[in-house]
N, C-alpha and C. Protein backbone atom coordinates (compact mmCIF):
# COMPACT_ATOMS: atom_id res chain seq x y z
N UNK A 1 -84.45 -250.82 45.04
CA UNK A 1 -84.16 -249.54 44.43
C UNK A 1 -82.68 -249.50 44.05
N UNK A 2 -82.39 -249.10 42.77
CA UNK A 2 -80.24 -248.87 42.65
C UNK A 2 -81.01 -248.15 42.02
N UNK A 3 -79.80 -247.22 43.35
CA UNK A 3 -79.54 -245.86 43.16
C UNK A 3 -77.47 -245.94 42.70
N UNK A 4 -77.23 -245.04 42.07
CA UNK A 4 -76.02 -244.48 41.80
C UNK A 4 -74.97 -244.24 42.82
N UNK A 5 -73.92 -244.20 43.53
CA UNK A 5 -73.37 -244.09 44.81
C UNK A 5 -73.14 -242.53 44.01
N UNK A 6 -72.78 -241.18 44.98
CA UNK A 6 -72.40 -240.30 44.53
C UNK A 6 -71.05 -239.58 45.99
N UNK A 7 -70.09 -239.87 45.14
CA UNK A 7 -68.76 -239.69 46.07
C UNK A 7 -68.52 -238.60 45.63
N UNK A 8 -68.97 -237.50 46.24
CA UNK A 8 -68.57 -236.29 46.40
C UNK A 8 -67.69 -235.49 46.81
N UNK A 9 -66.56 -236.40 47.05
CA UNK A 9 -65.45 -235.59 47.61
C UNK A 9 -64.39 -235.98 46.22
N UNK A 10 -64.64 -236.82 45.19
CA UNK A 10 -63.94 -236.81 43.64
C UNK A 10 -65.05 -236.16 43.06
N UNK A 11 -66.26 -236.14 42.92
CA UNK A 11 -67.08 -235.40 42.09
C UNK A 11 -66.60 -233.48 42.26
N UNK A 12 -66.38 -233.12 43.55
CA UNK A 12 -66.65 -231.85 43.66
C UNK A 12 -65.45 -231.38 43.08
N UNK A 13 -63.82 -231.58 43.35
CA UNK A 13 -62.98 -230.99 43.05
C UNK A 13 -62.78 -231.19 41.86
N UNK A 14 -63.24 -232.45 40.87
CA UNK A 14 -63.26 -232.68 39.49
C UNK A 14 -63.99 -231.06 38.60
N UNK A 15 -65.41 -231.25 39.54
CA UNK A 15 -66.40 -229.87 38.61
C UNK A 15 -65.69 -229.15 39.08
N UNK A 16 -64.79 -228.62 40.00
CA UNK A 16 -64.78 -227.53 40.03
C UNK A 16 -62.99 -227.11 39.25
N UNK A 17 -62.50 -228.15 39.01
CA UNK A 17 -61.12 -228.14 38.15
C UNK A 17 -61.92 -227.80 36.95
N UNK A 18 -62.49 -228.42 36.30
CA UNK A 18 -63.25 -228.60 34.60
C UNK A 18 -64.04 -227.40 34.58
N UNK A 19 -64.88 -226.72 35.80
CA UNK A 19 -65.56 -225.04 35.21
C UNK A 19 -64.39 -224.48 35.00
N UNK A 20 -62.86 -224.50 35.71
CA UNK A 20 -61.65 -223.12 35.93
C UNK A 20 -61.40 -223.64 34.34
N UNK A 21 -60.94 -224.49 33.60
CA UNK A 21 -60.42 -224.76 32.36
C UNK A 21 -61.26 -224.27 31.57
N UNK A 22 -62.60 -223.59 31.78
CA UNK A 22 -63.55 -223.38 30.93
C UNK A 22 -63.58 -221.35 30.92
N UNK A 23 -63.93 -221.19 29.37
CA UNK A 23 -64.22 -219.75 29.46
C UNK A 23 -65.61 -219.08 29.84
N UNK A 24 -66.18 -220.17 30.14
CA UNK A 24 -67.78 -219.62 30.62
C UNK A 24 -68.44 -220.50 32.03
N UNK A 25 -69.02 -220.11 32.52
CA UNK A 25 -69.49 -220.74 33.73
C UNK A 25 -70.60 -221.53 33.30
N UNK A 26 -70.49 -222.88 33.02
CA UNK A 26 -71.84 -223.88 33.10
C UNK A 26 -72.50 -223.95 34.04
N UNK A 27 -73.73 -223.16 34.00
CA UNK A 27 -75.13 -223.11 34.94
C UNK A 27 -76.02 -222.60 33.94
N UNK A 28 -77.20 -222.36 35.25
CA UNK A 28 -78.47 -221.76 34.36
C UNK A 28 -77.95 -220.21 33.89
N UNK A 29 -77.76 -219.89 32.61
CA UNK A 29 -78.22 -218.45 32.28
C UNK A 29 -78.73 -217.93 33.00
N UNK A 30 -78.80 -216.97 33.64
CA UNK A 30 -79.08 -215.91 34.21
C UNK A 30 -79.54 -214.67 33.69
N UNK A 31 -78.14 -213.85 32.65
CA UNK A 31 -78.51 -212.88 32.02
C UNK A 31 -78.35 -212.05 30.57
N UNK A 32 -78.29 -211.84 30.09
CA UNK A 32 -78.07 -211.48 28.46
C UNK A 32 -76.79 -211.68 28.54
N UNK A 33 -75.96 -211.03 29.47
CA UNK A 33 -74.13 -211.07 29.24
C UNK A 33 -74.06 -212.76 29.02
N UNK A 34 -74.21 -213.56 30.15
CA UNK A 34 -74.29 -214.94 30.12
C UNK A 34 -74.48 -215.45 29.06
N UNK A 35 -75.47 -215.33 28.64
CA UNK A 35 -76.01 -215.69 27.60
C UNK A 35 -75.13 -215.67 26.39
N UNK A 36 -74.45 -214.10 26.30
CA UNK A 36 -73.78 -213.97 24.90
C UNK A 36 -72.61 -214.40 25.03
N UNK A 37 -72.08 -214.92 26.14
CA UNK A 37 -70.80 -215.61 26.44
C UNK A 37 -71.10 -217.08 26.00
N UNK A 38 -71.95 -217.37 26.94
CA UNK A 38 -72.43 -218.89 26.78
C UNK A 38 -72.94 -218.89 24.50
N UNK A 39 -73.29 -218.44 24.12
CA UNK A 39 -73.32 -218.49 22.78
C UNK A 39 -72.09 -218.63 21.94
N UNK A 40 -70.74 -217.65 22.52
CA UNK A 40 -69.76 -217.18 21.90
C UNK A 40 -69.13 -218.52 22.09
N UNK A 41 -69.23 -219.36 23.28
CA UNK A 41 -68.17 -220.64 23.64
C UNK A 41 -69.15 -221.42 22.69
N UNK A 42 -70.51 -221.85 22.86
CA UNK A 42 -71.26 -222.46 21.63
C UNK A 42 -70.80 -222.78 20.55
N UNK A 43 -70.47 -221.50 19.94
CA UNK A 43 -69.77 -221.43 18.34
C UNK A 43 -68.25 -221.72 18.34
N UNK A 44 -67.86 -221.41 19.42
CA UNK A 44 -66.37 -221.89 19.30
C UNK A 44 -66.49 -223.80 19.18
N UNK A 45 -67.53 -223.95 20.09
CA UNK A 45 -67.68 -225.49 19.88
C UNK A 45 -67.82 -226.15 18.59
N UNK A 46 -68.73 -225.28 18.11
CA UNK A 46 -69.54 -225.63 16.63
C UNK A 46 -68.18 -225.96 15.94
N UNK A 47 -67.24 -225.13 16.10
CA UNK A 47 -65.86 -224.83 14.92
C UNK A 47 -65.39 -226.47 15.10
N UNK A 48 -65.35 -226.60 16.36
CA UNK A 48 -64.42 -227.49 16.79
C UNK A 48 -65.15 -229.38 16.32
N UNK A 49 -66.65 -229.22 16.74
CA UNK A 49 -67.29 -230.81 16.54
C UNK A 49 -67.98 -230.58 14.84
N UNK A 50 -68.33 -229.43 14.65
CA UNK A 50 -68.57 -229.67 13.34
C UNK A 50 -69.56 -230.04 13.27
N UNK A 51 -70.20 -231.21 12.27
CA UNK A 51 -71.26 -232.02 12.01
C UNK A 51 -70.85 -233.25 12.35
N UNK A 52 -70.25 -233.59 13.29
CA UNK A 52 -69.70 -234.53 13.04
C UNK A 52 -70.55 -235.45 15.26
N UNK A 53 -71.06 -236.37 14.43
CA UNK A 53 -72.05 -236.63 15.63
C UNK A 53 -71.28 -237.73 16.95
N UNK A 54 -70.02 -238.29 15.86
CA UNK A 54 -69.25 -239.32 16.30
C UNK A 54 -67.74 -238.01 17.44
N UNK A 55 -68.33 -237.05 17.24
CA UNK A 55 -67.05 -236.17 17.89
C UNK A 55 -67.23 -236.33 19.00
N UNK A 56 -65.72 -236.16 19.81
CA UNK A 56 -65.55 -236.78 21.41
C UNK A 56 -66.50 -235.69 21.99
N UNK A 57 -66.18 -234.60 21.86
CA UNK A 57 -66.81 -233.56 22.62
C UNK A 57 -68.59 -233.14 21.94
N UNK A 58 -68.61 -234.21 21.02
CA UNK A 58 -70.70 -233.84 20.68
C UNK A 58 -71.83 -233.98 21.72
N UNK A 59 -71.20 -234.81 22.38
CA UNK A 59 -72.45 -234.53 24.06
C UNK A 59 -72.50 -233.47 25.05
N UNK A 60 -70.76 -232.55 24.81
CA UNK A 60 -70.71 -231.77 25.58
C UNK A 60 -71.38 -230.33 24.88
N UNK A 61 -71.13 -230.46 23.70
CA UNK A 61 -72.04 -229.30 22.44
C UNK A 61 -73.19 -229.50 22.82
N UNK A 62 -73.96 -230.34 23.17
CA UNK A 62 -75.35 -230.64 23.21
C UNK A 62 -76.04 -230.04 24.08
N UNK A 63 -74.74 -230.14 25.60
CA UNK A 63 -75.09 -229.87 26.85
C UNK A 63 -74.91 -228.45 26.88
N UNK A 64 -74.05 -227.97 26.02
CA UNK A 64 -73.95 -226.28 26.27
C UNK A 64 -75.42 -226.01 25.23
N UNK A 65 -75.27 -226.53 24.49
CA UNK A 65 -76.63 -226.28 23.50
C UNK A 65 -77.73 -225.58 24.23
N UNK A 66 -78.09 -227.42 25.41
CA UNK A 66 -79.31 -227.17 25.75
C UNK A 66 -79.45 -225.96 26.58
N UNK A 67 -78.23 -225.34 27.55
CA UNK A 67 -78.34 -224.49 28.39
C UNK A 67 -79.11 -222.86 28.15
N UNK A 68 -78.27 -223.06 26.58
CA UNK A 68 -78.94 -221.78 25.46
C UNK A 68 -80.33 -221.67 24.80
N UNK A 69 -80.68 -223.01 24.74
CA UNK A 69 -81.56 -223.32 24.35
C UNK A 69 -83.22 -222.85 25.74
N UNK A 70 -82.10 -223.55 27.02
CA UNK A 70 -83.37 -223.36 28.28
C UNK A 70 -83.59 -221.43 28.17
N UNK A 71 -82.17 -220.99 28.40
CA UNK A 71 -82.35 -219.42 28.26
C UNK A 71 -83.11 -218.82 27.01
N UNK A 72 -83.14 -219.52 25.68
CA UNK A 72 -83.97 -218.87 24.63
C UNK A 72 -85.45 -219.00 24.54
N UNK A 73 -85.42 -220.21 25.31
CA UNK A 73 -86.88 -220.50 25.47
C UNK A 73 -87.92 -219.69 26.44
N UNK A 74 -87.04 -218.93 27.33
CA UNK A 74 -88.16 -218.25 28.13
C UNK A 74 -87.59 -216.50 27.67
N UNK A 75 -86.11 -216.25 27.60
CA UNK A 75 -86.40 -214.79 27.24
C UNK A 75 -85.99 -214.46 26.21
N UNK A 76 -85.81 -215.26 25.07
CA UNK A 76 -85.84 -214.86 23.48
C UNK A 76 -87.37 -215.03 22.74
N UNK A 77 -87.47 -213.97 22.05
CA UNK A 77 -88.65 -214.50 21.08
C UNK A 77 -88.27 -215.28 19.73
N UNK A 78 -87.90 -216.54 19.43
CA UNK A 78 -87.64 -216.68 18.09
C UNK A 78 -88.92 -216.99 17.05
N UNK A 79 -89.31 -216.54 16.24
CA UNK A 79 -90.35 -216.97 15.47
C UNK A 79 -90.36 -218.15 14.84
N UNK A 80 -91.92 -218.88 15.14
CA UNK A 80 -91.98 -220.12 15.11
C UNK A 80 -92.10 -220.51 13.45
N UNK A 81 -90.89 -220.47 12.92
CA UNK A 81 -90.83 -220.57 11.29
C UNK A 81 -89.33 -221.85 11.14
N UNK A 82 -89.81 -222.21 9.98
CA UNK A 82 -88.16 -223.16 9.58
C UNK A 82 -87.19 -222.61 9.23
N UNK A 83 -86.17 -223.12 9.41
CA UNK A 83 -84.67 -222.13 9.38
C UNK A 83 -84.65 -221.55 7.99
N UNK A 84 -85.65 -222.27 6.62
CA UNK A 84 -84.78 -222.01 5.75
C UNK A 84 -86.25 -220.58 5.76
N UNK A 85 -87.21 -220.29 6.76
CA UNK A 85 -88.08 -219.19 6.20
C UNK A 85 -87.40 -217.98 7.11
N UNK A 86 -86.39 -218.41 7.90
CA UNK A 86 -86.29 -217.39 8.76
C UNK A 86 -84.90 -217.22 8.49
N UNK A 87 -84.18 -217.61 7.66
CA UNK A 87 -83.31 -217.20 6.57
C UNK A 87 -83.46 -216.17 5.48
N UNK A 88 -84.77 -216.71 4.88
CA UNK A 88 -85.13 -215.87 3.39
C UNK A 88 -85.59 -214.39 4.51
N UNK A 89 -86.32 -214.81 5.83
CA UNK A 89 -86.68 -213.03 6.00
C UNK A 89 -85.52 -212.19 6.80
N UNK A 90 -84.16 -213.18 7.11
CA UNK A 90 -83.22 -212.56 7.68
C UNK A 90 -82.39 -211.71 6.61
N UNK A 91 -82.96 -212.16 4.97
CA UNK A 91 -82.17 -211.71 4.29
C UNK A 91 -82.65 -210.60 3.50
N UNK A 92 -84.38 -210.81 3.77
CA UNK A 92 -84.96 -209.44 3.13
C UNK A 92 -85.07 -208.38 4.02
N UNK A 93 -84.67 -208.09 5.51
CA UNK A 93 -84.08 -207.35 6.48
C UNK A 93 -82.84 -206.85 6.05
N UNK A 94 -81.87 -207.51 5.75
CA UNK A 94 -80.46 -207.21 5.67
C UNK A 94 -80.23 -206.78 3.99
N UNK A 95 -81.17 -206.69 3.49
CA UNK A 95 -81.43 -206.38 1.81
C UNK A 95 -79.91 -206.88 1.00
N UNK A 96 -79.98 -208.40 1.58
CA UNK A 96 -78.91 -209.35 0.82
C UNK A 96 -79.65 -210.69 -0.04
N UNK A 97 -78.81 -211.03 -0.76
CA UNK A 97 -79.08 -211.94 -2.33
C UNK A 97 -78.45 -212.86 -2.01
N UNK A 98 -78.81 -213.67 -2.52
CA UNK A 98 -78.33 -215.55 -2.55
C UNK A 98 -76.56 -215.32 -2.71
N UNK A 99 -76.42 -214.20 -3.99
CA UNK A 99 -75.39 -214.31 -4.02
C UNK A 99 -73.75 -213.84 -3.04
N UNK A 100 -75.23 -212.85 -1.95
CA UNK A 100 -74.43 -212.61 -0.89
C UNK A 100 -73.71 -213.66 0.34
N UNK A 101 -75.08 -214.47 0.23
CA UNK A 101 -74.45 -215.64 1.16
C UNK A 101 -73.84 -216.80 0.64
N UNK A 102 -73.53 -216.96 -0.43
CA UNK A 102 -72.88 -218.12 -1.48
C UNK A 102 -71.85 -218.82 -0.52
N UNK A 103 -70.75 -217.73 -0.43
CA UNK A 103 -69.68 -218.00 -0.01
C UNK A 103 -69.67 -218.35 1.51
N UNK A 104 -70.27 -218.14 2.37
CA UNK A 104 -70.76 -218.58 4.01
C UNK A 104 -71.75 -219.84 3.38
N UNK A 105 -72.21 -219.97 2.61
CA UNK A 105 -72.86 -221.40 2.50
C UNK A 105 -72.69 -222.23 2.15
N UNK A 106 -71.60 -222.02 0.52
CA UNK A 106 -71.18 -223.34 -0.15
C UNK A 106 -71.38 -223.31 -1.10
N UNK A 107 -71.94 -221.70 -1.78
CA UNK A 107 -72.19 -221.69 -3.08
C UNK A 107 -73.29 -221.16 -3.50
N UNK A 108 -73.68 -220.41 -4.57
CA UNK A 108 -75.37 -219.83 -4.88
C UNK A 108 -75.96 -221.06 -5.00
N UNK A 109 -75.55 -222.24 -5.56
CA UNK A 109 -76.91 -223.08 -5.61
C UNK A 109 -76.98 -223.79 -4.24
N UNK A 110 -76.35 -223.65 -3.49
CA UNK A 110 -76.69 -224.61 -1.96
C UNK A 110 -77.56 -223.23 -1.22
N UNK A 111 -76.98 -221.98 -1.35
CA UNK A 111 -78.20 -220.95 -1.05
C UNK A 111 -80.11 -221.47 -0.94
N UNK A 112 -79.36 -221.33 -3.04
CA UNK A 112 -81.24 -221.74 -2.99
C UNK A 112 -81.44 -223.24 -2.96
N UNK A 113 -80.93 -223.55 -3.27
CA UNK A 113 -81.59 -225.16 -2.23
C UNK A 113 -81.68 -225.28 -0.48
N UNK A 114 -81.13 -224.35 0.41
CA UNK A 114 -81.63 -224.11 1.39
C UNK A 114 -82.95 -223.77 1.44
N UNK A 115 -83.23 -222.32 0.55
CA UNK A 115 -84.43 -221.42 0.65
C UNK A 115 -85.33 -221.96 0.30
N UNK A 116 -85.05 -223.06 -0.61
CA UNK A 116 -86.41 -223.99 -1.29
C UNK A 116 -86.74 -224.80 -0.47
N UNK A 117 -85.91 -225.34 1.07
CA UNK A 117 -86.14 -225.90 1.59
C UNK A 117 -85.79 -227.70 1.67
N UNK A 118 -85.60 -227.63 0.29
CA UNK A 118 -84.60 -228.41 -0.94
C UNK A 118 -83.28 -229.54 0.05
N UNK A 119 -82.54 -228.52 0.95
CA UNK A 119 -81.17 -228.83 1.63
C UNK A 119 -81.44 -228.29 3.19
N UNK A 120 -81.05 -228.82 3.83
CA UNK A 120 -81.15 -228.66 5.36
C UNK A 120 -80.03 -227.68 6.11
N UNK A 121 -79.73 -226.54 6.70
CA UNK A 121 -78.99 -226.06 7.24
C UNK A 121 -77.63 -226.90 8.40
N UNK A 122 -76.69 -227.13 8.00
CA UNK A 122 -75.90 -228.10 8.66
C UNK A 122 -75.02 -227.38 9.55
N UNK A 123 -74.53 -227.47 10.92
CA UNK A 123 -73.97 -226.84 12.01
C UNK A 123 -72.81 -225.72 11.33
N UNK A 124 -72.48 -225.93 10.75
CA UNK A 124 -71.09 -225.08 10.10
C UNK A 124 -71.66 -224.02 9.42
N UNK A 125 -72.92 -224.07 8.20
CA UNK A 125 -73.51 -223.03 8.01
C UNK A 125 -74.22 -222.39 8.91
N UNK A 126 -74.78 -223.13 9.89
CA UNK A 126 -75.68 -222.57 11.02
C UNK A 126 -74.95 -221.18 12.22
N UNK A 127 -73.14 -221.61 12.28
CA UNK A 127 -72.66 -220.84 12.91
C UNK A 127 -72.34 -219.36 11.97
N UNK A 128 -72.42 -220.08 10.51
CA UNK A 128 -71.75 -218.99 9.39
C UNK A 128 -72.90 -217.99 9.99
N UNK A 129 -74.08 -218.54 9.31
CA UNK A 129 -75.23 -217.44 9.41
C UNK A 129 -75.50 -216.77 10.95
N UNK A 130 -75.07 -217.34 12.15
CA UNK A 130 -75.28 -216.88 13.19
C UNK A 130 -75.11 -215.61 13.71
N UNK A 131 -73.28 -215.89 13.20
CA UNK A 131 -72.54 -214.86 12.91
C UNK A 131 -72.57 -213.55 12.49
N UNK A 132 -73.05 -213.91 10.87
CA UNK A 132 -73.52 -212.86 10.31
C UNK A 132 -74.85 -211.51 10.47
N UNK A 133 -75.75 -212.85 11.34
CA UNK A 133 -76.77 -212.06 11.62
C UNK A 133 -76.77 -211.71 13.38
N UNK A 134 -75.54 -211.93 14.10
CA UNK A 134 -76.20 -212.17 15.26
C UNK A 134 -77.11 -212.35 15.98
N UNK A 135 -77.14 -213.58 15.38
CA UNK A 135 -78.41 -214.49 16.29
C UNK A 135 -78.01 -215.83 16.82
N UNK A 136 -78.67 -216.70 17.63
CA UNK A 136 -78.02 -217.99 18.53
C UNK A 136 -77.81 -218.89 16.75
N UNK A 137 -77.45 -220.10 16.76
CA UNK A 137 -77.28 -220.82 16.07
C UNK A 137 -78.47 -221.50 15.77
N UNK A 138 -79.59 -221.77 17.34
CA UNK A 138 -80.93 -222.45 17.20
C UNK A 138 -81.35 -222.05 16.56
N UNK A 139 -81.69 -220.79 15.69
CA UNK A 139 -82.93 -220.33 14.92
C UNK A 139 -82.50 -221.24 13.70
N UNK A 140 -81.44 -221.17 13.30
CA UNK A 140 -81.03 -222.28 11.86
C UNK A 140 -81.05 -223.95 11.87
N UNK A 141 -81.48 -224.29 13.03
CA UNK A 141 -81.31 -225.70 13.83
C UNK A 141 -82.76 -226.28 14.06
């Protein structure tokens, strides 16, 4: 059997230096506040790795990801649609036009080549629209 040695007397004071440097507590979600904290550091991440998959910190985006992701999965309802259908109905809610989101997207024609399904929603628009609609980033993902 190899197993991993786990030296817990550098493991513990390490996690617990790296949560104090942090603005949110990495654990399980718990509760909506959590949650909208743990989202708010999310997007600050998004700003920071971008699309960019080769970024030092893209495993740690992943890992806050998934945490939002475990919390959306049991007490968010997101509807089981593709980003670019749950776009077009985020926008017939908000009674906005392609040409409203141009500029958060990259332009009226990257709009409708989203909506057509045409172009794929990429992390930077995903936080634009998040934003705008307050909602997690996953629904565009």
């Amino acid at each position: 059997m190899n197993t991993l040695a786990i030296n817990t007397s550098i493991i513990v004071p390490a996690w617990k230096a790296f949560q104090r440097t942090l603005p949110v507590r990495l654990t399980t979600i718990r509760d909506d506040a959590q949650y909208e904290q743990t989202v708010a550091f999310l997007n600050g991440l998004l700003d920071v790795v971008g699309d960019s998959e080769n970024h030092e910190l893209a495993d740690f985006l992943y890992l806050v990801g998934q945490l939002v992701e475990d919390y959306e999965n049991i007490h968010v309802t997101i509807p089981d649609a593709a980003p670019n259908e749950v776009l077009r109905f985020l926008m017939d809610q908000h009674h906005l036009t392609q040409a409203d989101l141009a500029e958060d997207l990259g332009g009226q024609p990257v709009v409708s080549a989203i909506l057509r399904g045409s172009r794929e929603i990429n992390a930077r628009q995903a936080k634009a629209l998040a934003s705008r609609f307050n909602v997690s980033t996953a629904v565009f993902m």
